[in-house]
Protein backbone atom coordinates (compact mmCIF):
# COMPACT_ATOMS: atom_id res chain seq x y z
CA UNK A 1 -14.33 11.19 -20.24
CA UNK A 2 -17.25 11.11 -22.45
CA UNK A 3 -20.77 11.23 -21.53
CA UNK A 4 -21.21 8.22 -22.21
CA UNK A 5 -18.85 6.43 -19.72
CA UNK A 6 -19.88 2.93 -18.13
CA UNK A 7 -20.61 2.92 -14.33
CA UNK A 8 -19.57 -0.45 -12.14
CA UNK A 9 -20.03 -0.14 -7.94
CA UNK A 10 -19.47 -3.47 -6.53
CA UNK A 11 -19.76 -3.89 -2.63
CA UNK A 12 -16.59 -5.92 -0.58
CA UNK A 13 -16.55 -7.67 2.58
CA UNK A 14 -12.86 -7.86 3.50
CA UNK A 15 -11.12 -11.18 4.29
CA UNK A 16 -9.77 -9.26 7.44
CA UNK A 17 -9.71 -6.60 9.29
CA UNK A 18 -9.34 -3.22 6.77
CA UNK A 19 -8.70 0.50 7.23
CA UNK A 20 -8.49 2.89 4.24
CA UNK A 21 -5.48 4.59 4.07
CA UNK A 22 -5.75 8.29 2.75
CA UNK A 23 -4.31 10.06 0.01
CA UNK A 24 -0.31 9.44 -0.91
CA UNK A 25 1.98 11.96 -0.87
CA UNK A 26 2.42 11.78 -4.55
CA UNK A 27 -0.80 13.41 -5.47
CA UNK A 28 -1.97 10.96 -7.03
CA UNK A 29 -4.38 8.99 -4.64
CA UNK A 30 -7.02 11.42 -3.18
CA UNK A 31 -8.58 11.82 0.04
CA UNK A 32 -12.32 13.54 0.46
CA UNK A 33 -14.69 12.95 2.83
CA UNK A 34 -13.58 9.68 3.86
CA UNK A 35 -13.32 8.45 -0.17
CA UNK A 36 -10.40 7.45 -1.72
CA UNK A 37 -10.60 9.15 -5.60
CA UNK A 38 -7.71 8.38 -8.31
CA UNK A 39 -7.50 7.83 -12.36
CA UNK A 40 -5.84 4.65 -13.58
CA UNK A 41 -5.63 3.67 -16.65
CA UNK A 42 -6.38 -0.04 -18.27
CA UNK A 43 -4.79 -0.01 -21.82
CA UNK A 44 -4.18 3.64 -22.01
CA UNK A 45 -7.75 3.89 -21.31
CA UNK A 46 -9.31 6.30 -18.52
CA UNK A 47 -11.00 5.20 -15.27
CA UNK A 48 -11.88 6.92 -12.23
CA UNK A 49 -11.72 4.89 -9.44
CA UNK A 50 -13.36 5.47 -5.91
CA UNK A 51 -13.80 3.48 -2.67
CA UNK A 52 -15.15 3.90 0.63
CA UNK A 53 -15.93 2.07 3.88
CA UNK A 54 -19.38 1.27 4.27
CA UNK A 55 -21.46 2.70 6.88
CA UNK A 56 -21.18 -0.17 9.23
CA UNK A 57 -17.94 -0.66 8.58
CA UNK A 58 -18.03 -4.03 7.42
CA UNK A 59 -17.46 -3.97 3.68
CA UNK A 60 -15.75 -1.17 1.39
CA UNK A 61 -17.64 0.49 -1.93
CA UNK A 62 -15.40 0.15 -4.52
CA UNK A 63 -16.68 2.25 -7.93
CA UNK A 64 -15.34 2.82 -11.17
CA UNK A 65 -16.07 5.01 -14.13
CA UNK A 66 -14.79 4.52 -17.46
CA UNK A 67 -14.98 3.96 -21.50
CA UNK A 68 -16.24 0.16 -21.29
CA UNK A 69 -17.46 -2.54 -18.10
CA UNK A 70 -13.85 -4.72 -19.14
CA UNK A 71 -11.95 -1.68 -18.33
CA UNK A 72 -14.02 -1.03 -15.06
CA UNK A 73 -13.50 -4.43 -13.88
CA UNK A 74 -9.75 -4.56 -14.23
CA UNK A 75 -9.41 -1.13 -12.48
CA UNK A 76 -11.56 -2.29 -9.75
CA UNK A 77 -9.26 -5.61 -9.52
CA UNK A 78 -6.30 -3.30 -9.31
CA UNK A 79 -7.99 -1.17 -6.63
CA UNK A 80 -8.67 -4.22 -4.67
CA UNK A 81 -5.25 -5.24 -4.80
CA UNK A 82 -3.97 -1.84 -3.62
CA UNK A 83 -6.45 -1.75 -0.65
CA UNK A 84 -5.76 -5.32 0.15
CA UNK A 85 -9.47 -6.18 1.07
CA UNK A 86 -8.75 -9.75 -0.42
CA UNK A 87 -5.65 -10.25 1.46
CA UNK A 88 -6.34 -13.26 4.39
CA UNK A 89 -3.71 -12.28 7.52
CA UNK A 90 -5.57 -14.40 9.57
CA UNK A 91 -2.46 -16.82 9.44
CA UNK A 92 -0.02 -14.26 9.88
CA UNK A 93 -2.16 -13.16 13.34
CA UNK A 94 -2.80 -16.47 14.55
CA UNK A 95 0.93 -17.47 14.52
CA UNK A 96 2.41 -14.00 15.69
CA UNK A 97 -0.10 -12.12 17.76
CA UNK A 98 1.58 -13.48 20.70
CA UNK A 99 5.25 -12.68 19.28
CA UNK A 100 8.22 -11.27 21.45
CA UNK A 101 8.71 -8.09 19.61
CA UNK A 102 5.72 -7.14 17.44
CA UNK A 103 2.85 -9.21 19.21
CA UNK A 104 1.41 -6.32 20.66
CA UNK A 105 1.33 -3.98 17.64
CA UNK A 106 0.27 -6.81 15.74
CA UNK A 107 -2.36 -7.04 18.32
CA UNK A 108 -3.42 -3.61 18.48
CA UNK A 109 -3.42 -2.98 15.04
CA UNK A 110 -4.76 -6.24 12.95
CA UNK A 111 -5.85 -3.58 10.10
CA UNK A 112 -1.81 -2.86 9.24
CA UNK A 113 -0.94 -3.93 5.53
CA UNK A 114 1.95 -2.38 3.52
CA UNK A 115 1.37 0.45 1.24
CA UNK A 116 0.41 -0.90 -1.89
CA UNK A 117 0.24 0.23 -5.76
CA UNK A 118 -2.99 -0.66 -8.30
CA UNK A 119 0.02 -1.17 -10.62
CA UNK A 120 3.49 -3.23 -10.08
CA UNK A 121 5.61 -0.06 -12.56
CA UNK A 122 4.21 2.58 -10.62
CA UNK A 123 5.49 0.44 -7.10
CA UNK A 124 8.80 0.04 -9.32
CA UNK A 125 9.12 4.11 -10.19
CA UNK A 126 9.01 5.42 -7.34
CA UNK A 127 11.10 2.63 -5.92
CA UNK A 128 13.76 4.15 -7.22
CA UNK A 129 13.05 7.94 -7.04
CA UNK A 130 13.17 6.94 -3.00
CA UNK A 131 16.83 4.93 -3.22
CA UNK A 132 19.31 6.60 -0.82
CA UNK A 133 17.04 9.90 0.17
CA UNK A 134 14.59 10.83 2.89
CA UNK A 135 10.49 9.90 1.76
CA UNK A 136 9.80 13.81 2.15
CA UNK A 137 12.02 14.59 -0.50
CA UNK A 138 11.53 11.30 -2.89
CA UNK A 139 7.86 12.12 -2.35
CA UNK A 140 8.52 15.94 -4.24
CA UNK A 141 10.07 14.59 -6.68
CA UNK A 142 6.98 12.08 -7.78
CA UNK A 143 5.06 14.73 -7.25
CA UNK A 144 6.86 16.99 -9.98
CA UNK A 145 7.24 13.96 -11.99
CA UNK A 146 3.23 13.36 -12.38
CA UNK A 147 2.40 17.35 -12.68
CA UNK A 148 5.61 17.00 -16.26
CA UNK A 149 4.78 13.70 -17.32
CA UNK A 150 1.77 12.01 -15.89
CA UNK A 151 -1.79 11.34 -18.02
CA UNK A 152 -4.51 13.76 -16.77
CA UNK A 153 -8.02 14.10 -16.84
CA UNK A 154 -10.02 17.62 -16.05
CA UNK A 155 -13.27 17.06 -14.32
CA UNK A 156 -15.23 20.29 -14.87
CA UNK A 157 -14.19 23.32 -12.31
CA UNK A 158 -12.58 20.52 -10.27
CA UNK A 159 -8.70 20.23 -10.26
CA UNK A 160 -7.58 17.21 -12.76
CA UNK A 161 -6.81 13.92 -11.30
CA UNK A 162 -3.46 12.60 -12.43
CA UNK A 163 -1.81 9.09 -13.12
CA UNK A 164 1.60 7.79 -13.18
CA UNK A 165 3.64 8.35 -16.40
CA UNK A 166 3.38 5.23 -18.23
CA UNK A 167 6.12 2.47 -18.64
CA UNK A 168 6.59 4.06 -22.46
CA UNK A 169 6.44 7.87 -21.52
CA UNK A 170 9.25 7.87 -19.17
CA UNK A 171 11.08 5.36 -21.56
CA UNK A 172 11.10 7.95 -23.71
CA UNK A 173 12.10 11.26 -21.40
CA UNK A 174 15.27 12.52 -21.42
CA UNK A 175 17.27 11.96 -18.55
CA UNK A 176 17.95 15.36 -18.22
CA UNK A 177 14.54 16.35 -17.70
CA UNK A 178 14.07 13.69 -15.07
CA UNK A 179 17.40 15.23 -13.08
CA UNK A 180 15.11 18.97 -13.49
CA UNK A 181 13.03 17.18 -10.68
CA UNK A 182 15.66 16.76 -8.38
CA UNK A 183 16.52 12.99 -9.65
CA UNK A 184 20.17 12.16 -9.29
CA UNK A 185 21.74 11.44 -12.58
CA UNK A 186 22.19 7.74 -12.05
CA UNK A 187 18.38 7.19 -10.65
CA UNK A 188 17.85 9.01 -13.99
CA UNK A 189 19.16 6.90 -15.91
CA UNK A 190 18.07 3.89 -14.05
CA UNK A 191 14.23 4.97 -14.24
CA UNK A 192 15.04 5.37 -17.86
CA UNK A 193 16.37 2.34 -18.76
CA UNK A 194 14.05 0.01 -16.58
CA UNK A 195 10.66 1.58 -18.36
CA UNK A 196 12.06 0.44 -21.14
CA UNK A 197 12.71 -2.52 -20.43
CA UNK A 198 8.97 -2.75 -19.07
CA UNK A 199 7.83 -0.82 -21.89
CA UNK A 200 9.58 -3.10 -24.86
CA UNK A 201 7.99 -6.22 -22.81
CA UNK A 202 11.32 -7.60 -22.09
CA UNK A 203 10.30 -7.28 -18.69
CA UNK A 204 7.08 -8.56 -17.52
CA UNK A 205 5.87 -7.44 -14.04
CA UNK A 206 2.37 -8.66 -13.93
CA UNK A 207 3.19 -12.21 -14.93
CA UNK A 208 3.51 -15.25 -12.21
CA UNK A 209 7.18 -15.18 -13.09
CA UNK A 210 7.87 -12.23 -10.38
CA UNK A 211 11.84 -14.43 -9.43
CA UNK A 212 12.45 -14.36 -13.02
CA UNK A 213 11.40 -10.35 -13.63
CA UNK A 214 13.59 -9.70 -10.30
CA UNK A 215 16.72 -11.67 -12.07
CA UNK A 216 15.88 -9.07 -15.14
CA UNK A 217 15.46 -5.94 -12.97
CA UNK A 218 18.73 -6.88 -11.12
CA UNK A 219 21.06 -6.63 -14.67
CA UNK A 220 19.57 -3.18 -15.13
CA UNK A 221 22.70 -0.93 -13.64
CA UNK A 222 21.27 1.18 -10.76
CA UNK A 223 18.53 -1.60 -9.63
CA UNK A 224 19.67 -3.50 -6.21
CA UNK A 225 18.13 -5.43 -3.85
CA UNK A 226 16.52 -3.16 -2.31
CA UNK A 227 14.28 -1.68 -5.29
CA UNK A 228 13.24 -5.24 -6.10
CA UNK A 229 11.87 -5.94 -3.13
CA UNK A 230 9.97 -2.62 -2.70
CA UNK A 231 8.53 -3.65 -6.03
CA UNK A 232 7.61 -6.93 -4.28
CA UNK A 233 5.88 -5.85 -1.05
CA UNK A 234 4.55 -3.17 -2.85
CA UNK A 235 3.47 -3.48 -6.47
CA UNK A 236 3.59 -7.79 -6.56
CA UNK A 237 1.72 -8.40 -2.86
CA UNK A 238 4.63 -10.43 -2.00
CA UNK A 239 4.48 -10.16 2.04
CA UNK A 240 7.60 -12.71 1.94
CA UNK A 241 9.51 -10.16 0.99
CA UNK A 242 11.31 -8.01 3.34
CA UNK A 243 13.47 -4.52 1.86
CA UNK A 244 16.09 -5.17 3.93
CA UNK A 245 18.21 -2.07 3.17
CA UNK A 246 15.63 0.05 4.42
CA UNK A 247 17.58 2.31 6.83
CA UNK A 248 14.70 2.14 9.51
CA UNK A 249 15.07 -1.23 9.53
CA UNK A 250 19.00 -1.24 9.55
CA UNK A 251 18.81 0.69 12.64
CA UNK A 252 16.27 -1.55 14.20
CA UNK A 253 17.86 -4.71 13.46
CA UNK A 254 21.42 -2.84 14.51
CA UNK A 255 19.98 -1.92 18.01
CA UNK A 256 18.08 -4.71 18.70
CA UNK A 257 21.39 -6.89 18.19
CA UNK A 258 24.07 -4.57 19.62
CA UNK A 259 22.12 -2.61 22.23
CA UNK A 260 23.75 0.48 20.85
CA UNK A 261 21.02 2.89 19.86
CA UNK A 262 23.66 4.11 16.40
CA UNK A 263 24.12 0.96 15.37
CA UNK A 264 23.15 -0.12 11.72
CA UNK A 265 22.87 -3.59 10.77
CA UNK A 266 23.98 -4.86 7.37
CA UNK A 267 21.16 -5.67 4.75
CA UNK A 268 21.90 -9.74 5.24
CA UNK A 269 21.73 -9.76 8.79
CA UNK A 270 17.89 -7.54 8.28
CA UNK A 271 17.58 -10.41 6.01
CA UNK A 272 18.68 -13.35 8.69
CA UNK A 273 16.39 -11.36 11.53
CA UNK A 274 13.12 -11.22 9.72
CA UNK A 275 13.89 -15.15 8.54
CA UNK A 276 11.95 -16.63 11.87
CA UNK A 277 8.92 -14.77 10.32
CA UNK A 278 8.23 -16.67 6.79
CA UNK A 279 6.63 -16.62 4.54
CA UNK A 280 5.60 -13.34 5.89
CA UNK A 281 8.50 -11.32 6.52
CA UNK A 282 7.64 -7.85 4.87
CA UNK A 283 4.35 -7.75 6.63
CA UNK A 284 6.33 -8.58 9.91
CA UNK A 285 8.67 -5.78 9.50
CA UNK A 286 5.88 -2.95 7.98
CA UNK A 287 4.72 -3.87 11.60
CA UNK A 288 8.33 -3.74 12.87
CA UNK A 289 9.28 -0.24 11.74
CA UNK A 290 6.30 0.98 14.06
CA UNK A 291 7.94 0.07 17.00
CA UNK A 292 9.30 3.02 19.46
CA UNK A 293 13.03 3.02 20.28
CA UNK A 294 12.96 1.73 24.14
């Protein structure tokens, strides 16, 4: 980034109760001293992006460095989005702090959001780099998959900070590169064929529309259920949305109903439990999957 970069720091009081998380597993979000350091980029454009709590802890520094103020602002609106220090869960805490099976986390913890991403491909990517395998190994393969393919900028003697392949890079990667990183052939091919769909615009993830981008996602062969609604919760901040074929949640929803510790529920009947909690389903069962076996 050139010398000439713009600087923006703007100061946020949080609609509700906020902790930062730290750095993902991915490598790509970055953990130092309490602040949160990670490159985006706003129309293939470079900006460093860094936030941290205040020192009272009532209001989070969000900064960002980068070629002009617009693309500064829109990666500090993405990083806001991601940290969810506009999100109001009052609602959600007056209505369920008292509730049967998560009132007390909900309780203890008023700070709990779901994992978010500054951008709605990036939630969609690795959506489906994590279908049908455990996070540990999903997470390796991301990793791999930024260190091949991802946009990097040095800083100096420090190591580079890294993006997320773009919606047109991986579009363009052969699938059997993307099986070299331990991607199964068919999540190969689905990651393929879904960035470019996002890539040609003939599927828009950013617009209002997200039912109609779901309907389009859902044609693409290897894209279920639940990818679409990890891209909801996610990348869209749509906390009605519950990924019900999550197999935490299967066994919750399987115990909870049968008694029997092995049981796994079926992804309508995760569906049918978390319905008492609308419109905020997915934030009731981030909080649910915290819960200890009794």
């Amino acid at each position: 980034m050139s010398e000439a970069a713009v600087e923006i720091r703007v100061e946020v009081a949080p609609r509700w109760p906020l902790r930062l998380p730290g750095g993902g597993a991915d490598g790509v979000m970055r953990s130092r001293g309490g602040v949160l350091e990670r490159l985006l980029h706003v129309e293939e454009q470079p900006v460093i992006v860094r936030a941290a709590a205040r020192g009272d802890g009532h209001g989070v520094l969000i900064g960002a460095w980068g070629p002009s103020r617009g693309c500064c602002g829109v990666a500090i609106e993405r990083m806001r989005f991601a940290l969810g220090v506009d999100d109001d869960l009052a609602p959600f805490h007056s209505r369920f702090r008292s509730d049967a099976l998560i009132g007390g986390l909900v309780r203890r913890m008023p700070w709990l959001r779901p994992a978010r991403r500054p951008e709605p491909f990036e939630a969609l990517a690795w959506a489906i780099c994590e279908q049908l395998i455990e996070y540990v190994r999903a997470a390796g393969i991301e990793r791999r998959i930024v260190r091949a393919l991802g946009r990097s900028l040095a800083r100096g003697s420090s190591p580079p900070l890294r993006d997320v392949p773009s919606a047109a890079v991986l579009a363009g990667t052969a699938p059997a590169l993307l099986e070299s990183f331990d991607l199964s052939a068919g999540r190969a091919l689905a990651l393929r064929r879904v960035a470019r769909e996002v890539a040609r615009e003939r599927i828009d993830l950013r617009s209002g529309d997200h039912e109609g981008a779901w309907r389009r996602l859902r044609a693409v062969p290897g894209i279920g259920s639940w990818t679409v609604e990890c891209l909801a919760l996610h990348g869209q901040g749509r906390f009605d949305q519950v990924p019900a074929g999550d197999l935490s949640l299967r066994k919750l929803v399987g115990r909870l109903r049968s008694g029997d510790p092995l049981a796994r529920a079926e992804e309508a009947e995760v569906r049918d439990f978390f319905t008492p909690y609308a419109p905020w389903g997915g934030l009731a069962a981030v909080y649910a999957m915290r819960l200890r076996p009794a």
